[in-house]
N, C-alpha and C. Protein backbone atom coordinates (compact mmCIF):
# COMPACT_ATOMS: atom_id res chain seq x y z
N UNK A 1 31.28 6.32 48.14
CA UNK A 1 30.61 7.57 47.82
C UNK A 1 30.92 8.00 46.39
N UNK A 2 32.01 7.71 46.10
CA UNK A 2 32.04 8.01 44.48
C UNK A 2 32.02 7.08 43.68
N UNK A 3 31.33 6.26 44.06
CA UNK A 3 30.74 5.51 42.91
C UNK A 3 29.59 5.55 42.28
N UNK A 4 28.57 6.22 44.44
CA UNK A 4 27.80 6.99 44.12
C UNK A 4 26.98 8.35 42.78
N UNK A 5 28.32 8.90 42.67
CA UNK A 5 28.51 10.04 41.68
C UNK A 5 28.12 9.89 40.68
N UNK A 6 29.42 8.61 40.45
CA UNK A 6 29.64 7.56 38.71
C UNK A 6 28.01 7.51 38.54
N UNK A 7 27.60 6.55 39.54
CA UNK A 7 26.13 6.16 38.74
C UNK A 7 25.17 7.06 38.82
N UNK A 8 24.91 8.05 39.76
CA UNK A 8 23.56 9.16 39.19
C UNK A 8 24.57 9.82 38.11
N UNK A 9 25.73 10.18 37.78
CA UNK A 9 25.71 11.01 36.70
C UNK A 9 25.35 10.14 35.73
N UNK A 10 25.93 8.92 35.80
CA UNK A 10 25.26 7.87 34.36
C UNK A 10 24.23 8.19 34.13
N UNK A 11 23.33 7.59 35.39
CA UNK A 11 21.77 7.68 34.95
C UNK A 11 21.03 8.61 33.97
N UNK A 12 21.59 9.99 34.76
CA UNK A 12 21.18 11.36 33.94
C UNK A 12 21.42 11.30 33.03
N UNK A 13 22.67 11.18 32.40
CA UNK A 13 23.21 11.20 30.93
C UNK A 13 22.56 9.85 30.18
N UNK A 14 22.26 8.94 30.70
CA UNK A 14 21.22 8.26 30.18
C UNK A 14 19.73 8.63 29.56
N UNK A 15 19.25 9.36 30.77
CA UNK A 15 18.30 9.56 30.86
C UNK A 15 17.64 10.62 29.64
N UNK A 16 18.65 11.39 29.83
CA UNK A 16 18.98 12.91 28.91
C UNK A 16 19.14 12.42 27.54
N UNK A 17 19.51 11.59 26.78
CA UNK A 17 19.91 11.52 25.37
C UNK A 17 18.62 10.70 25.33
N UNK A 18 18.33 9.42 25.79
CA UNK A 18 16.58 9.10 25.41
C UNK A 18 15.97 9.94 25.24
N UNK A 19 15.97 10.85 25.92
CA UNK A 19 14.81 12.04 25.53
C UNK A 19 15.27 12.77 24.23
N UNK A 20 16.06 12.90 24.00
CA UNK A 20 16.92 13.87 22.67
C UNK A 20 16.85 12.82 21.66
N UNK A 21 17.08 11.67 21.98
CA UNK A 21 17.06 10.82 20.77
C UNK A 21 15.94 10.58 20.64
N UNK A 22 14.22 10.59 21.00
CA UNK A 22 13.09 10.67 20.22
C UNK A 22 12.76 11.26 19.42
N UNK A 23 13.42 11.15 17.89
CA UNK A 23 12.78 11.98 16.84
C UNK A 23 11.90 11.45 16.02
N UNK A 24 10.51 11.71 15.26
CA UNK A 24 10.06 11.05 14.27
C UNK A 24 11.18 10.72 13.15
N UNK A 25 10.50 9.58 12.67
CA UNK A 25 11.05 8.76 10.95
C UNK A 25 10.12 9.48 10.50
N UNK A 26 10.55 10.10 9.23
CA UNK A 26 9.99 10.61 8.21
C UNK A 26 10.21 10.33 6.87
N UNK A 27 9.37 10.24 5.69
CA UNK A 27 9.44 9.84 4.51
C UNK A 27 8.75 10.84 3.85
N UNK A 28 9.31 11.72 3.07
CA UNK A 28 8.53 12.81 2.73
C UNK A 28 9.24 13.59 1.54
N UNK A 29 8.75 15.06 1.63
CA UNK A 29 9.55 15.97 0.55
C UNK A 29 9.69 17.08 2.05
N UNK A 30 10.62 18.04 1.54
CA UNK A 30 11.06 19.15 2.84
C UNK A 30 10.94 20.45 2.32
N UNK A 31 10.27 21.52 2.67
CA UNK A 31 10.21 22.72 2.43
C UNK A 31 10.92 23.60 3.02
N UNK A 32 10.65 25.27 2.72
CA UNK A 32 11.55 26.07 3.81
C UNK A 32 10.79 25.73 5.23
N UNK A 33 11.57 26.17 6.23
CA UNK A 33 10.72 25.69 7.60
C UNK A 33 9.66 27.12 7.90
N UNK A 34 8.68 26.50 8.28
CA UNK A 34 7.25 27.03 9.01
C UNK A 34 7.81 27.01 10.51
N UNK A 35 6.65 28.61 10.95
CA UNK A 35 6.88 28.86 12.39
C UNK A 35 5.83 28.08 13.42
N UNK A 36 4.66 27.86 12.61
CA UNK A 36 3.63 27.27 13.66
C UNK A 36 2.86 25.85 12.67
N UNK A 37 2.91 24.76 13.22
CA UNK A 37 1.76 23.97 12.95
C UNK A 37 0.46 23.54 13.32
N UNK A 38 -0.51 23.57 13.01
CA UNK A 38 -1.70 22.87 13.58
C UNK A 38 -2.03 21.40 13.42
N UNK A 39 -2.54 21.24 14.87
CA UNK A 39 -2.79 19.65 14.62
C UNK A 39 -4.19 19.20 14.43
N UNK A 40 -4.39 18.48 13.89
CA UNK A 40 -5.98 17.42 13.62
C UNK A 40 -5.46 16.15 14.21
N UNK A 41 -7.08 15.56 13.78
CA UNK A 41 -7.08 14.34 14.44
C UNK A 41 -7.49 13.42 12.95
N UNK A 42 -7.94 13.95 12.03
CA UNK A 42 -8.88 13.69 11.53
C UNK A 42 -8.92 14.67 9.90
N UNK A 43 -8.11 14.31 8.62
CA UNK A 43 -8.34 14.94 7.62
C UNK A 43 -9.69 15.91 7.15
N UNK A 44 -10.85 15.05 7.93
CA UNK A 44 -12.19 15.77 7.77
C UNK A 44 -12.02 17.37 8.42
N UNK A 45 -11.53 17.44 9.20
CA UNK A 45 -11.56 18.69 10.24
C UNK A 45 -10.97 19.67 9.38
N UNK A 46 -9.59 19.17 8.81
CA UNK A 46 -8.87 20.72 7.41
C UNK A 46 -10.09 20.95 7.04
N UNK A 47 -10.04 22.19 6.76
CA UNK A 47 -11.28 23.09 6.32
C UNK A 47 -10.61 23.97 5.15
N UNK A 48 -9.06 23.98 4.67
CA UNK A 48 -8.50 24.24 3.71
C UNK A 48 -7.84 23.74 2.47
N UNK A 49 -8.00 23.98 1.70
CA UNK A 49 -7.08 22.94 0.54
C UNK A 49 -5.63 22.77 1.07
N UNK A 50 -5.37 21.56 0.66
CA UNK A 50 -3.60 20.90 1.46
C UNK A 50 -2.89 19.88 0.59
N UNK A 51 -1.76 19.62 0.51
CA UNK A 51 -1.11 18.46 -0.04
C UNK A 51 -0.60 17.71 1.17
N UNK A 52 -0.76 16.35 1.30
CA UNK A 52 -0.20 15.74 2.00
C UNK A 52 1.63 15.60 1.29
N UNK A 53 2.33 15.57 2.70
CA UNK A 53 3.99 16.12 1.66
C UNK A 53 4.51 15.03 2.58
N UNK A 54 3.99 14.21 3.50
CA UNK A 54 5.14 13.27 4.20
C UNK A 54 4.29 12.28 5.35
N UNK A 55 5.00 11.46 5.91
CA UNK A 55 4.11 10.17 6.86
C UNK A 55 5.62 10.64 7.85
N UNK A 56 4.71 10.63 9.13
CA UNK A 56 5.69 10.78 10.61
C UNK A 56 5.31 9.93 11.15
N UNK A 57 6.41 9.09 12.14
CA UNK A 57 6.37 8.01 12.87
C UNK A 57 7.30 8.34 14.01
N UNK A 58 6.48 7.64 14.80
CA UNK A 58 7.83 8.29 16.10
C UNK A 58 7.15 7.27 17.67
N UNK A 59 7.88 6.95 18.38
CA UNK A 59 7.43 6.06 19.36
C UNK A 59 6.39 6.33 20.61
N UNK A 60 5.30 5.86 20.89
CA UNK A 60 4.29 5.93 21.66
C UNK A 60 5.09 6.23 23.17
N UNK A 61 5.60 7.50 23.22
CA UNK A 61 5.85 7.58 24.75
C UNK A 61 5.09 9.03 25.30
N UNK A 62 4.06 8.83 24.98
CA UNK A 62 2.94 9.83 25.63
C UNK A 62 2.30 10.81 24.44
N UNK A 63 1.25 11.17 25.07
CA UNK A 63 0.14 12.39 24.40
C UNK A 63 1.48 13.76 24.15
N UNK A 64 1.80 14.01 24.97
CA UNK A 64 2.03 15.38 24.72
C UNK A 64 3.53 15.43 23.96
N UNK A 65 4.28 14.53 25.00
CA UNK A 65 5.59 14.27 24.42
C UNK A 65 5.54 13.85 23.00
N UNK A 66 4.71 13.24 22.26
CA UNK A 66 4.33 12.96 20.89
C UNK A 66 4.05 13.92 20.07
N UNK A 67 3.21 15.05 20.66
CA UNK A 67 2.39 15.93 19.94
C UNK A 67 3.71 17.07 19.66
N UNK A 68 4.41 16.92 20.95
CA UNK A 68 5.42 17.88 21.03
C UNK A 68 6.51 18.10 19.92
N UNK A 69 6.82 16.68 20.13
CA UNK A 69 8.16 16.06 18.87
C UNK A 69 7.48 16.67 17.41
N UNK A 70 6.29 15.99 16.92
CA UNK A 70 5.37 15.85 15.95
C UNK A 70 6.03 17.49 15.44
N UNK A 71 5.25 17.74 16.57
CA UNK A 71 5.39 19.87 15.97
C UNK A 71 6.45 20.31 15.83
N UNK A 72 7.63 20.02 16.67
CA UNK A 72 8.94 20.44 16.38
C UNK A 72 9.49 20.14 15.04
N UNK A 73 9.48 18.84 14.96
CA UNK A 73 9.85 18.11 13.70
C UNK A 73 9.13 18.45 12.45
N UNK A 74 7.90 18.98 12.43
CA UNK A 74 6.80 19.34 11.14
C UNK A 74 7.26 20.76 11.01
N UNK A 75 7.92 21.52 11.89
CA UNK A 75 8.18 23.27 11.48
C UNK A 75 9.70 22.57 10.46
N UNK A 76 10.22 21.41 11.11
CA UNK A 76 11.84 21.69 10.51
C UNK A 76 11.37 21.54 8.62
N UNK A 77 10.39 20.63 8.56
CA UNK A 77 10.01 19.97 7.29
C UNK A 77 9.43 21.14 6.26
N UNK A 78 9.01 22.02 6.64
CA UNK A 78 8.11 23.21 6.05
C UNK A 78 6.78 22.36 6.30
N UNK A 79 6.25 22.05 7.08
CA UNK A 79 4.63 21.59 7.41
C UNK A 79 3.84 22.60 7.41
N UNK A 80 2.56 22.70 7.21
CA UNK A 80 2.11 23.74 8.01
C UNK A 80 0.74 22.84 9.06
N UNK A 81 0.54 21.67 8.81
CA UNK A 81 -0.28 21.28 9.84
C UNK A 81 0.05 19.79 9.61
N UNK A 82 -0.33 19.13 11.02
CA UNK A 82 -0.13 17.51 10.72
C UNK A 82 -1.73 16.44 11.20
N UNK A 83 -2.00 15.76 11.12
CA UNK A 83 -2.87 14.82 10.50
C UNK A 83 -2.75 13.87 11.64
N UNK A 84 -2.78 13.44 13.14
CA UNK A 84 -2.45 12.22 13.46
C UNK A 84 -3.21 11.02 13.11
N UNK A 85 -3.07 10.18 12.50
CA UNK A 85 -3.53 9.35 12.35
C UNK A 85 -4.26 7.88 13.39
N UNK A 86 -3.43 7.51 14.11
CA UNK A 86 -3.55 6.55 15.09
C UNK A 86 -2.77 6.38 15.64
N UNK A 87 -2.23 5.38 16.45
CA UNK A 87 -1.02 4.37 16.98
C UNK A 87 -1.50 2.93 16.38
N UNK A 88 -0.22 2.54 15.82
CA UNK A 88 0.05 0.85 15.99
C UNK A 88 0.88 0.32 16.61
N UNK A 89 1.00 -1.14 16.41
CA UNK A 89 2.10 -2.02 16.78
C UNK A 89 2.99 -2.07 15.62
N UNK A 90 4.43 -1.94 15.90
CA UNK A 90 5.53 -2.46 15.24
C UNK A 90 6.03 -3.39 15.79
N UNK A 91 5.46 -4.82 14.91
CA UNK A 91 6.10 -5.91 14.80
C UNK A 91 7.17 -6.47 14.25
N UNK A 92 7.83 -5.37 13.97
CA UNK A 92 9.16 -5.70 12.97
C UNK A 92 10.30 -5.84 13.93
N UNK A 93 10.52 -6.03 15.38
CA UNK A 93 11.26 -6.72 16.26
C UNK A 93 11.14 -7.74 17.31
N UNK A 94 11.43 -8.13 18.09
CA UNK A 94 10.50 -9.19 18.66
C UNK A 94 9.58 -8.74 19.75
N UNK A 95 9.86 -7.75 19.79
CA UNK A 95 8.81 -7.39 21.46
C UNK A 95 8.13 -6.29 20.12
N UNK A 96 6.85 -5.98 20.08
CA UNK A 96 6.23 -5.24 19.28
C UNK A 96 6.00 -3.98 20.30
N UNK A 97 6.25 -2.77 19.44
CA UNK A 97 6.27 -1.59 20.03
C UNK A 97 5.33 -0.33 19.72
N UNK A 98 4.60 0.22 20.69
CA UNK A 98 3.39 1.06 20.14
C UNK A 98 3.68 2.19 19.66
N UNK A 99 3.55 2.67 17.96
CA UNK A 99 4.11 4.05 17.31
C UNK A 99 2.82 4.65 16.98
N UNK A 100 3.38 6.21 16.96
CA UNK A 100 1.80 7.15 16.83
C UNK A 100 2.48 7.57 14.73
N UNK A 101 1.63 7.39 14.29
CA UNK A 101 1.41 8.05 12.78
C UNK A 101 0.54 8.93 12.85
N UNK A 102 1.35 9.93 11.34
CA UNK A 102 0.89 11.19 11.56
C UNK A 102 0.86 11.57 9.89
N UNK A 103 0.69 12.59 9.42
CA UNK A 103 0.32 12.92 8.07
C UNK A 103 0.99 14.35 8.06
N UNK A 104 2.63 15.10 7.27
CA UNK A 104 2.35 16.07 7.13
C UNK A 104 2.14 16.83 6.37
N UNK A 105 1.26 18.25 6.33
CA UNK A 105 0.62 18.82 5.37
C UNK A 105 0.87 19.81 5.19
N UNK A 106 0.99 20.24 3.62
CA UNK A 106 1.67 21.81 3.68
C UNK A 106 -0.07 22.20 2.48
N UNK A 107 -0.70 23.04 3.27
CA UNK A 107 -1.41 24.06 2.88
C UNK A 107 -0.94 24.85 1.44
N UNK A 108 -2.60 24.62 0.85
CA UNK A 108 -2.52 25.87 -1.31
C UNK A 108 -2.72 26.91 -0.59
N UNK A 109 -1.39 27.90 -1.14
CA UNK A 109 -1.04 29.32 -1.24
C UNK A 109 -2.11 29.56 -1.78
């Protein structure tokens, strides 16, 4: 029975830092942080003048959970909206892995 214990608490604490450890890679410049971002799909859709200020990458583990990270991570940057671009494959290990790209954008004052 307590070994029982050992392994669901593992699991959880497993389970729990995968989720915490999904952050986008970012390559960018960083502003003060923004309270809200908006998302596109599609640069055509901004309907405002913008600088693109950074490229987000972060691992294909769902729509929302993606969109979610995306936004958290674009307020820390000073974003004010992000750009998704697509998903690819990263072939840069041996099992290739599906990542969502993103564009972020800080909006002319």
């Amino acid at each position: 029975m307590k070994n029982y214990h050992i392994i669901t608490a593992s699991l959880c604490l497993l389970l729990l830092s995968s989720c915490m450890a999904l952050t986008p890679t970012y390559f960018g410049d960083k502003f003060p942080v923004t309270t809200s971002v908006d998302i596109f799909y599609s640069a055509h859709d901004v309907k405002q003048g913008y600088k693109v200020i950074g490229h987000l990458t972060i691992a294909n583990v769902g729509q929302d959970a993606v969109k979610s990270k995306f936004v958290a991570f674009a307020k820390t940057i000073g974003a004010d909206a992000i750009v998704i671009t697509g998903n690819t494959i990263d072939t840069g290990g041996k099992t290739g892995s599906d990542v969502v790209n993103a564009d972020a954008l800080r909006y002319d004052k």
